[in-house]
C-alpha atoms as a PDB file:
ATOM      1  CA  UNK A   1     -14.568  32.548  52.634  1.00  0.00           C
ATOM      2  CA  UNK A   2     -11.299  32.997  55.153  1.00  0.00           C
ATOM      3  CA  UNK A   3     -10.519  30.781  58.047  1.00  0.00           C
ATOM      4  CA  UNK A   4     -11.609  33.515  60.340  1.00  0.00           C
ATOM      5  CA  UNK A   5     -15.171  34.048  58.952  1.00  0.00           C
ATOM      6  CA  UNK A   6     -15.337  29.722  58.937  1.00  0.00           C
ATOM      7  CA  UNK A   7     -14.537  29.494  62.690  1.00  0.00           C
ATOM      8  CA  UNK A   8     -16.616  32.777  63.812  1.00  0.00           C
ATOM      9  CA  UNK A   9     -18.435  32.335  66.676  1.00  0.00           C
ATOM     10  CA  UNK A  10     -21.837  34.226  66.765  1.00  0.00           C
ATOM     11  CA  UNK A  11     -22.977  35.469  70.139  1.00  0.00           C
ATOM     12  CA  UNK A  12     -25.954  33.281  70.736  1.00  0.00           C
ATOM     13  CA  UNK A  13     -23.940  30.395  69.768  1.00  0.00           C
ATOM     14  CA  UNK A  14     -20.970  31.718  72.582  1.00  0.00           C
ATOM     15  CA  UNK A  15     -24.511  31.420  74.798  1.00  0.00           C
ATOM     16  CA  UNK A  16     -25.680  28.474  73.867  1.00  0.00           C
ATOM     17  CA  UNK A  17     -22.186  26.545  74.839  1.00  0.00           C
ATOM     18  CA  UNK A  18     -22.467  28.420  77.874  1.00  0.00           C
ATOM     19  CA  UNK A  19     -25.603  26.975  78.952  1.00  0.00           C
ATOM     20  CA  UNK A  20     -24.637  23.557  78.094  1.00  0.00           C
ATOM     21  CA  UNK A  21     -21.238  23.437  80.110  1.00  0.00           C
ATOM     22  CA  UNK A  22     -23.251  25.110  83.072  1.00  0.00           C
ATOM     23  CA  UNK A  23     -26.459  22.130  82.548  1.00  0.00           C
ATOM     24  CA  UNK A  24     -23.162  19.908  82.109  1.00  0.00           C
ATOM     25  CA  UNK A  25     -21.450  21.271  85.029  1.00  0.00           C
ATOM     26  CA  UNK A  26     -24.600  21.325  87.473  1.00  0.00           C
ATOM     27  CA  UNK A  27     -25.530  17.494  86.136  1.00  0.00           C
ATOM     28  CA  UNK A  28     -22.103  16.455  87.332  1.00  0.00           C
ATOM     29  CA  UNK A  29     -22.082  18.191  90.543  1.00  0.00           C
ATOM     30  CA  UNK A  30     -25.208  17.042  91.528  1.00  0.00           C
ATOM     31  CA  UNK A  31     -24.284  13.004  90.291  1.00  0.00           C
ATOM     32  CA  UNK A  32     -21.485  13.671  92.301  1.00  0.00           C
ATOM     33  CA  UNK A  33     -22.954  14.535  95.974  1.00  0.00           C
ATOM     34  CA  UNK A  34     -26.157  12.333  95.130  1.00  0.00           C
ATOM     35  CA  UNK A  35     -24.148   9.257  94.752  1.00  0.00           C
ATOM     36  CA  UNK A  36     -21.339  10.019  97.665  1.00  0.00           C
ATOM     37  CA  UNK A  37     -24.835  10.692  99.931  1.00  0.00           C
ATOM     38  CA  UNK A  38     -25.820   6.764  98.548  1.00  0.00           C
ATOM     39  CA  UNK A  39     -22.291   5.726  99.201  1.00  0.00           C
ATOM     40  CA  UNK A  40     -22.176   7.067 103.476  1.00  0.00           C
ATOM     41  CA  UNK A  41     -25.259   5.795 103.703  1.00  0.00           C
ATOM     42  CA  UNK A  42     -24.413   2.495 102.600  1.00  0.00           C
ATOM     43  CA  UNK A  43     -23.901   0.005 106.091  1.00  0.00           C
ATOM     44  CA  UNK A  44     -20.078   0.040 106.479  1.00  0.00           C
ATOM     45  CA  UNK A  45     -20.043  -3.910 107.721  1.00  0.00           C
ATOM     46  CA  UNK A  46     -21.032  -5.179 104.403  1.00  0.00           C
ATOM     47  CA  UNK A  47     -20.089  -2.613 101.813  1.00  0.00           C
ATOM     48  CA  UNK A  48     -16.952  -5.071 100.940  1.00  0.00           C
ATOM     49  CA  UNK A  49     -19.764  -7.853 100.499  1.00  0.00           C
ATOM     50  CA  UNK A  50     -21.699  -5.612  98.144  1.00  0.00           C
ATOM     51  CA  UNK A  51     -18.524  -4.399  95.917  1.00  0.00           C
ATOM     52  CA  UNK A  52     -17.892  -8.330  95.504  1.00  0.00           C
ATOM     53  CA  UNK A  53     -20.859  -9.039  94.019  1.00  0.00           C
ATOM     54  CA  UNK A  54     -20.809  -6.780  91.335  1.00  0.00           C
ATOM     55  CA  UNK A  55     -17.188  -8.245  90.797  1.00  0.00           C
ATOM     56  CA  UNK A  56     -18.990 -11.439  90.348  1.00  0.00           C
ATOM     57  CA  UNK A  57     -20.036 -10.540  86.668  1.00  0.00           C
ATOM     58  CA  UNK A  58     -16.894  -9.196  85.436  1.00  0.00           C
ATOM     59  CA  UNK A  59     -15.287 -13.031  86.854  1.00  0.00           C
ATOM     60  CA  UNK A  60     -18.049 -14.804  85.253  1.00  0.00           C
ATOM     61  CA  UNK A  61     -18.074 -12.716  82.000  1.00  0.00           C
ATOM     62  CA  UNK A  62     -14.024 -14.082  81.387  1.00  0.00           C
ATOM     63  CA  UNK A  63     -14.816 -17.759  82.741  1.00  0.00           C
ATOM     64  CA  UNK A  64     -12.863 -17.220  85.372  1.00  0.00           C
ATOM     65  CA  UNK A  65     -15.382 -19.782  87.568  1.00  0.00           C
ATOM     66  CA  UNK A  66     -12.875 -20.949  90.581  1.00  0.00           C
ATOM     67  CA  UNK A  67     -12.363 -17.582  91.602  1.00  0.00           C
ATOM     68  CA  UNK A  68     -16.279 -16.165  91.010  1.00  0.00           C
ATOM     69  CA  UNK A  69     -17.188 -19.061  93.427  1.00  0.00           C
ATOM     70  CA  UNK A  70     -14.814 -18.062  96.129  1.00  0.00           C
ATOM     71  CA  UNK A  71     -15.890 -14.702  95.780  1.00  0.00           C
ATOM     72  CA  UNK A  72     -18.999 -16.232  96.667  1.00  0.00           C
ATOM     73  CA  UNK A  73     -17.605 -18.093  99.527  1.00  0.00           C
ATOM     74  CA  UNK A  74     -16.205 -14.942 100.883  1.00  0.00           C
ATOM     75  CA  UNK A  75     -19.681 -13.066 100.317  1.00  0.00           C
ATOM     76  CA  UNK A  76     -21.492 -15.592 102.270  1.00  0.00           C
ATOM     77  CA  UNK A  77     -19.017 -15.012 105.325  1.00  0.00           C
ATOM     78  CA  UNK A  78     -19.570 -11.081 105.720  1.00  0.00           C
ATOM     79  CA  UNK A  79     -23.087 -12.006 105.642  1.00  0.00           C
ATOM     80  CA  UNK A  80     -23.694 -14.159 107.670  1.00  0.00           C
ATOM     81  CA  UNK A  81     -21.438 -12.650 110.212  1.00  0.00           C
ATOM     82  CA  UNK A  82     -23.334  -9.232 110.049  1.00  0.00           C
ATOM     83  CA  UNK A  83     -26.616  -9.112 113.031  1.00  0.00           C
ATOM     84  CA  UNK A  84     -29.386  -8.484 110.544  1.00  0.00           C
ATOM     85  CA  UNK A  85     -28.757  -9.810 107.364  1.00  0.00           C
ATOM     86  CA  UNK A  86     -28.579 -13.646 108.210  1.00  0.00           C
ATOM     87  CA  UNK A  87     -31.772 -14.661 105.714  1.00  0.00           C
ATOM     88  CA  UNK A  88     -31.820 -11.909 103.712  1.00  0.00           C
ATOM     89  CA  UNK A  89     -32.650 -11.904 100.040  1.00  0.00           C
ATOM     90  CA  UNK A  90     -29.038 -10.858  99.522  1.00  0.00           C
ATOM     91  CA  UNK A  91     -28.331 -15.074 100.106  1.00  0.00           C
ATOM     92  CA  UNK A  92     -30.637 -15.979  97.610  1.00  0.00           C
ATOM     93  CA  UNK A  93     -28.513 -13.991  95.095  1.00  0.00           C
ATOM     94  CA  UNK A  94     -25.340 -15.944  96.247  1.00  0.00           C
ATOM     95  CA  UNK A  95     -26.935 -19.340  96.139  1.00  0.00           C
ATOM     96  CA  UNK A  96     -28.145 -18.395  92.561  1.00  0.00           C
ATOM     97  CA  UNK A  97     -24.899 -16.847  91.431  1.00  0.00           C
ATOM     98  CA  UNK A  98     -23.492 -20.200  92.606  1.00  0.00           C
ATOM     99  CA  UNK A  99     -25.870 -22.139  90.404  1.00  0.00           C
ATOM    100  CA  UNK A 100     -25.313 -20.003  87.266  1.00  0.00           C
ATOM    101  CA  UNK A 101     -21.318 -20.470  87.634  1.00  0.00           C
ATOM    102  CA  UNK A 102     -21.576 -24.653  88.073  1.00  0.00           C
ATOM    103  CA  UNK A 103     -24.423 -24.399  85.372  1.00  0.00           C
ATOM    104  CA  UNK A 104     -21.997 -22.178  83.329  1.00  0.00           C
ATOM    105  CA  UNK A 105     -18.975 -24.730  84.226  1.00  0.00           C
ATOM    106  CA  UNK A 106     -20.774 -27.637  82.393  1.00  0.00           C
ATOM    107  CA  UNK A 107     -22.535 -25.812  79.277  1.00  0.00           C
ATOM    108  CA  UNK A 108     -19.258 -24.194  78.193  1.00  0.00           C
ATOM    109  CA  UNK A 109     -16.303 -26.222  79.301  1.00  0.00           C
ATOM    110  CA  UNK A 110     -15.907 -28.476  76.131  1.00  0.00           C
ATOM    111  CA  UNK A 111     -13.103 -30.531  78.095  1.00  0.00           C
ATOM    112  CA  UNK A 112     -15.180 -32.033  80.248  1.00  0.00           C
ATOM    113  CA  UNK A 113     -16.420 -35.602  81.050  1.00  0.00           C
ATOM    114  CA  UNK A 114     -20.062 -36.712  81.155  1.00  0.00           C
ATOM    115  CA  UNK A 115     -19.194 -37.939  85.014  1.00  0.00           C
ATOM    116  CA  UNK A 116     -17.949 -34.053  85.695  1.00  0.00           C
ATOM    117  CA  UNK A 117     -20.596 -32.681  83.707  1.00  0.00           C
ATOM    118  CA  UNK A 118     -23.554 -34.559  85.611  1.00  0.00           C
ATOM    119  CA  UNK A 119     -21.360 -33.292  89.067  1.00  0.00           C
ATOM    120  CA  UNK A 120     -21.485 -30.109  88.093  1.00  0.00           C
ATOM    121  CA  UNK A 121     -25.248 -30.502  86.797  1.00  0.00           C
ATOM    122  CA  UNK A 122     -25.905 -31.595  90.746  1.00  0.00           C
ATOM    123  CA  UNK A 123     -24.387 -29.130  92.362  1.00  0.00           C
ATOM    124  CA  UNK A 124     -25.754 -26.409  90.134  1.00  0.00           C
ATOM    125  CA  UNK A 125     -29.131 -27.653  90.783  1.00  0.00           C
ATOM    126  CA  UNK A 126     -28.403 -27.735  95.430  1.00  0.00           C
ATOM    127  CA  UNK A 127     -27.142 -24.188  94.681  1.00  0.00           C
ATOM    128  CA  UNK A 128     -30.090 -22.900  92.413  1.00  0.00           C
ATOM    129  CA  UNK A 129     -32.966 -25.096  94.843  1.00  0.00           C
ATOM    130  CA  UNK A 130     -31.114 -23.184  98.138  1.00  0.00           C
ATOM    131  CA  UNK A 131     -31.298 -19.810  96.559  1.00  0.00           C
ATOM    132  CA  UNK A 132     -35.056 -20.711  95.278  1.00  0.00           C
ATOM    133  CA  UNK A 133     -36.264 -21.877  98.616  1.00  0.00           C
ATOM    134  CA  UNK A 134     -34.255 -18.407 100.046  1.00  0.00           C
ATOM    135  CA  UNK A 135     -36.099 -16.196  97.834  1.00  0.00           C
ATOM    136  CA  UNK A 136     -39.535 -18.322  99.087  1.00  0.00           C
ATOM    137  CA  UNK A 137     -39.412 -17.575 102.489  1.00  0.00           C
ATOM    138  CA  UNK A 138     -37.941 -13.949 102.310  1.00  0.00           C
ATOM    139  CA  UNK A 139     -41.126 -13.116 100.223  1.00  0.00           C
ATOM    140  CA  UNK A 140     -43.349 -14.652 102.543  1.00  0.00           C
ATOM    141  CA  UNK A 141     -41.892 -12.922 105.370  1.00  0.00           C
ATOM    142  CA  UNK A 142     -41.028  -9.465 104.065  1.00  0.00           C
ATOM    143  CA  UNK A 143     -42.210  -9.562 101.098  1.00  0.00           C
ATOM    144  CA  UNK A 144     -45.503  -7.051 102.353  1.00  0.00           C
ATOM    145  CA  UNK A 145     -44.295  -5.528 104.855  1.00  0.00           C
ATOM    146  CA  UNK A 146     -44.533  -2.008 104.843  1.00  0.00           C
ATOM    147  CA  UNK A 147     -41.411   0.721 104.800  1.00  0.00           C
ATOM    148  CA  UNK A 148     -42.305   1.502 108.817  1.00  0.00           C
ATOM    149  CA  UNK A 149     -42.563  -2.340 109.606  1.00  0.00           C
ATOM    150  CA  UNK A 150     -39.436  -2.561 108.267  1.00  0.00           C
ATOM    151  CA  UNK A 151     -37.378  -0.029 109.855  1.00  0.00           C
ATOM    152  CA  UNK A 152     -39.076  -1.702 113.206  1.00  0.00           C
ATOM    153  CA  UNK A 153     -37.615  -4.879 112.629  1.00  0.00           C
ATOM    154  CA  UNK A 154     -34.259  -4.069 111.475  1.00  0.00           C
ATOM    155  CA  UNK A 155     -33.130  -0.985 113.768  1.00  0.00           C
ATOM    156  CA  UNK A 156     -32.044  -3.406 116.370  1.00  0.00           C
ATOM    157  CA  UNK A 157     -29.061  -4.985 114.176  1.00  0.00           C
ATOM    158  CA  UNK A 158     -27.836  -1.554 114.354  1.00  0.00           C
ATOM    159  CA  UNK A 159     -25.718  -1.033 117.256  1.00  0.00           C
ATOM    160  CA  UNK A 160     -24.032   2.432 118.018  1.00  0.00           C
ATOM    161  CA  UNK A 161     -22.055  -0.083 120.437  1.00  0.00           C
ATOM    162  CA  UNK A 162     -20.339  -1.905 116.844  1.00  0.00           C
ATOM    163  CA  UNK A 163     -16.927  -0.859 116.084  1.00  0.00           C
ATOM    164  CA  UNK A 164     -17.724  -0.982 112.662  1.00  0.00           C
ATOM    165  CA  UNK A 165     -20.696   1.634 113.078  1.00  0.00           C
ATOM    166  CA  UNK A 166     -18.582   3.738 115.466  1.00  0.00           C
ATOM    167  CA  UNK A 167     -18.710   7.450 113.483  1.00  0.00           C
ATOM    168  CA  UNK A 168     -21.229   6.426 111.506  1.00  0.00           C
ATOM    169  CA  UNK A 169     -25.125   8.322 111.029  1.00  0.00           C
ATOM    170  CA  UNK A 170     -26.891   5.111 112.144  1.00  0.00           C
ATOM    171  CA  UNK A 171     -30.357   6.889 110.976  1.00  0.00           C
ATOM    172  CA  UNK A 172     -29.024   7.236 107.223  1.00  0.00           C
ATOM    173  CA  UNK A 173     -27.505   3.663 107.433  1.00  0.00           C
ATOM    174  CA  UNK A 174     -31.306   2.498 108.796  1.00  0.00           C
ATOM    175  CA  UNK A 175     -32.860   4.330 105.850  1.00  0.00           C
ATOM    176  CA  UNK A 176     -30.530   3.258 103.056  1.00  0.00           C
ATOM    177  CA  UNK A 177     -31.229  -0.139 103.983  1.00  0.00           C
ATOM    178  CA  UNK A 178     -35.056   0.110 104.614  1.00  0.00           C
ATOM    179  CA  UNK A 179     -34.950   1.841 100.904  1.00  0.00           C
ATOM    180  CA  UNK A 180     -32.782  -1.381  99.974  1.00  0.00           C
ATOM    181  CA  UNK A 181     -35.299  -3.912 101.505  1.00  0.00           C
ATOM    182  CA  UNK A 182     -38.258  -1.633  99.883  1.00  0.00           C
ATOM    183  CA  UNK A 183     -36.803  -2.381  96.514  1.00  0.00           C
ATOM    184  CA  UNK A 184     -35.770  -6.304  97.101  1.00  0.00           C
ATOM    185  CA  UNK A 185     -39.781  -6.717  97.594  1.00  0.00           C
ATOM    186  CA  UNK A 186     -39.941  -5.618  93.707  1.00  0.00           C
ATOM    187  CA  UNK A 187     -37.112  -6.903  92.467  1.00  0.00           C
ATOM    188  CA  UNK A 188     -36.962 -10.308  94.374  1.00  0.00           C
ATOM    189  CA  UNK A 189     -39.728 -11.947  92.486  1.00  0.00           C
ATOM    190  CA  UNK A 190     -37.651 -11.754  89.264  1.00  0.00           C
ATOM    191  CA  UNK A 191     -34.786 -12.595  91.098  1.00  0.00           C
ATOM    192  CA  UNK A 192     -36.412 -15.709  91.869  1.00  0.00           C
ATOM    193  CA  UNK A 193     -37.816 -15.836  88.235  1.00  0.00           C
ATOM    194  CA  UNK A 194     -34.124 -15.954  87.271  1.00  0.00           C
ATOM    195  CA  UNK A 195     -33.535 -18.641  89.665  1.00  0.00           C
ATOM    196  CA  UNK A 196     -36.720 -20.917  88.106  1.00  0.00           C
ATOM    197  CA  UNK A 197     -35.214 -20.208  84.347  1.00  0.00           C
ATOM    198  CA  UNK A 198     -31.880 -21.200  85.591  1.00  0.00           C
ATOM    199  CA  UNK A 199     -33.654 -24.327  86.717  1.00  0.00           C
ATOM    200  CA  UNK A 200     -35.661 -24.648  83.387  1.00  0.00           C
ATOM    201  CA  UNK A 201     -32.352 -24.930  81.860  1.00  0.00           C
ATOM    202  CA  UNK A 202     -30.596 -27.408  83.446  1.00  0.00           C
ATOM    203  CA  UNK A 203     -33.403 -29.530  83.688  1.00  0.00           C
ATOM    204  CA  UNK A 204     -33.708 -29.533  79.738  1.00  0.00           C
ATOM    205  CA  UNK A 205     -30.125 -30.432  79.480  1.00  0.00           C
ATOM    206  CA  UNK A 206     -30.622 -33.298  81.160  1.00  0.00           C
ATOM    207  CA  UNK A 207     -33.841 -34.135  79.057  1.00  0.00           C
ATOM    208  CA  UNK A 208     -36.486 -33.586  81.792  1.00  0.00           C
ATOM    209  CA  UNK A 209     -38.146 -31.348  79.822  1.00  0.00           C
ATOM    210  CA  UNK A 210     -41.680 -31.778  81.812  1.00  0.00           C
ATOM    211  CA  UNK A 211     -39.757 -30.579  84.842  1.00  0.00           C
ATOM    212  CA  UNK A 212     -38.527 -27.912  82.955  1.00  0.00           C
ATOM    213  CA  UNK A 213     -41.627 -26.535  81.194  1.00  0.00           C
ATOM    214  CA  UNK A 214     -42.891 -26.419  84.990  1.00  0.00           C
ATOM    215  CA  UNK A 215     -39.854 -24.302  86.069  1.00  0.00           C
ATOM    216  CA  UNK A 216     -40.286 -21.989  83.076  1.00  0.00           C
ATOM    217  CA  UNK A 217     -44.207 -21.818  83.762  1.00  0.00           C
ATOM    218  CA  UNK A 218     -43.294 -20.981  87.144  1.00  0.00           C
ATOM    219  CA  UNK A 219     -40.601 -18.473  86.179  1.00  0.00           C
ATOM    220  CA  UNK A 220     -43.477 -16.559  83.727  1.00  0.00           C
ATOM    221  CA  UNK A 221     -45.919 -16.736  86.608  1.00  0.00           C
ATOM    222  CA  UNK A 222     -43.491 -14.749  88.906  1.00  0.00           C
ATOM    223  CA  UNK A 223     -42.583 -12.548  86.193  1.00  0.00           C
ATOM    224  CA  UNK A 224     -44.410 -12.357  82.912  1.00  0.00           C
ATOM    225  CA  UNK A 225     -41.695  -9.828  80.762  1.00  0.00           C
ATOM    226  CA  UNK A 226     -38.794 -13.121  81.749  1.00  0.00           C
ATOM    227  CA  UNK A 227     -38.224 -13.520  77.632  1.00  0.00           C
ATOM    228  CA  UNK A 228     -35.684 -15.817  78.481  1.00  0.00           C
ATOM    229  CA  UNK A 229     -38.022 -18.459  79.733  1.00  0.00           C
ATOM    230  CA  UNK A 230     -40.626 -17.282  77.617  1.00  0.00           C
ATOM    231  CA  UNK A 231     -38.469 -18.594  74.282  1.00  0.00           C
ATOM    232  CA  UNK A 232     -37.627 -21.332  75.821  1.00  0.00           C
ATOM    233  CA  UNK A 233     -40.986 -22.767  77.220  1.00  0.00           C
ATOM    234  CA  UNK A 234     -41.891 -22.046  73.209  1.00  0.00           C
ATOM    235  CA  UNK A 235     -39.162 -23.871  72.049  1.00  0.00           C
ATOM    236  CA  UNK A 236     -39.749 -26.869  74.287  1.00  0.00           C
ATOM    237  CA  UNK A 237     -43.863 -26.415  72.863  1.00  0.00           C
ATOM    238  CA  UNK A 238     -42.611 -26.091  69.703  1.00  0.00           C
ATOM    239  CA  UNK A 239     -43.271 -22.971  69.198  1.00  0.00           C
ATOM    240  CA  UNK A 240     -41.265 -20.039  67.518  1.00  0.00           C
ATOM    241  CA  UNK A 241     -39.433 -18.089  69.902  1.00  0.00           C
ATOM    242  CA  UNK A 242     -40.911 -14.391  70.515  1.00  0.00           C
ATOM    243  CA  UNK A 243     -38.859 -11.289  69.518  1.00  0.00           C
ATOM    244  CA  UNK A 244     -39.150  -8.904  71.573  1.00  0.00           C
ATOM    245  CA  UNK A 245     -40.342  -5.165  69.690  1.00  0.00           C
ATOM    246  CA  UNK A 246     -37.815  -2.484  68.880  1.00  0.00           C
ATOM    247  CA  UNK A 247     -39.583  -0.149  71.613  1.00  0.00           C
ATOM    248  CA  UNK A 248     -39.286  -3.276  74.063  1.00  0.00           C
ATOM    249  CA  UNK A 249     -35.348  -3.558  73.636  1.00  0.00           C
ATOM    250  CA  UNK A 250     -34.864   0.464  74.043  1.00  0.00           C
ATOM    251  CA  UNK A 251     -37.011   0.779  77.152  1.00  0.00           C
ATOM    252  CA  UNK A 252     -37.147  -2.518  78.829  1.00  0.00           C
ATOM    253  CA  UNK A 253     -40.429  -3.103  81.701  1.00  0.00           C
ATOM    254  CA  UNK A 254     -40.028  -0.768  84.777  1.00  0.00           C
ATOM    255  CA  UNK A 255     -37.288  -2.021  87.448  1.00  0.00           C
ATOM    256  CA  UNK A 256     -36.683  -0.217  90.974  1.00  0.00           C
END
């Protein structure tokens, strides 16, 4: 068989790689406008805040903890400077974040003291019992609202009067966040499931482990598919730790 008769291209395959760079093509033009759309309609006076955050991980992936926590620091300041968000659920993710990186701090750092260690044990916990207590009330007040309650309450913090709105389609920035706020009533009871296993686990490094069952009851109670206090509620039982099915891994339980 020649070279030419190995590389010959039959007409419906010439079709069929047409089809897929024009289903390629449309998929990436549509990606494209969908998520510039999310991006205007994202509020301009904390957009900064928001592209922190997700900085946070990368930070706290290298253990690079001084400068995750005053990326926190600087977070807190946008939002608590921007008319609507003082309260938010967004502040229950900082004080959190702030627990994990002190909790993080004394776990990992195998130069430190017991003094230091038991510091950083303290101030993990303040962080992680602020962001708790955050997550608490948010629930109780927004928690059940519904999407036109919402929009109600927050359409005041948006003044066509702010500098930093001036240009801006206020009515998209409104509905982007009532969408936001829509999803945080999901997604904040896990949050705050996190914040309980976070608890669980510094509690059981400092051998209060009945305090810490109670966190990680209270952690399955607010969100039953939390495997990580799940295992370790069953290793503090004494219990072997559950492994979560093939299927379970691949398509994890439905998140907003």
């Amino acid at each position: 068989m020649s070279l030419r008769e190995i590389f010959r291209i039959t007409r419906q395959t010439r079709i069929l790689l047409i089809v897929l760079a024009l289903i390629s093509l449309t998929g990436f033009t549509v990606a494209y406008f969908y998520y510039g759309e999310r991006r205007r309609a994202e509020d301009p006076r904390v957009m900064p805040a928001r592209t922190k955050l997700a900085e946070y991980d990368r930070l706290i992936s290298r253990r690079e903890y001084a400068a995750a926590l005053q990326l926190l620091d600087t977070v807190y300041r946008m939002y608590q400077r921007t008319p609507g968000y003082r309260g938010s659920y967004e502040f229950g993710v900082i004080f959190n974040n702030r627990g994990s990186a002190y909790l993080s701090m004394a776990l990992y750092d195998s130069a430190l003291t017991v003094e230091e260690k038991n510091q950083l044990f303290t101030l993990a916990e303040e962080q992680i019992m602020q962001g708790i207590k955050c997550y608490e009330k948010w629930i109780d007040s927004a928690g059940a609202m519904s999407r036109e309650q919402i929009r109600v309450r927050i359409t005041p913090f948006f003044d066509a009067h702010d500098s930093r709105l001036k240009g801006m389609n206020i009515t998209r920035i409104i509905r982007k966040r009532t969408d936001d706020i829509v999803n945080a009533q999901v997604e904040t009871p896990r949050r705050l499931s996190v914040s309980y296993t976070n608890l669980g686990v510094l509690q059981r490094h400092q051998y209060r482990q009945e305090e810490a069952v109670q966190s990680y009851i209270e952690a399955i109670k607010l969100w039953k598919d939390n495997f990580t206090a799940r295992n370790n509620l069953n290793v503090l039982m004494g219990k072997p730790p559950e492994d979560r099915s093939f299927i379970d891994k691949l398509f994890p339980p439905k998140r907003l």
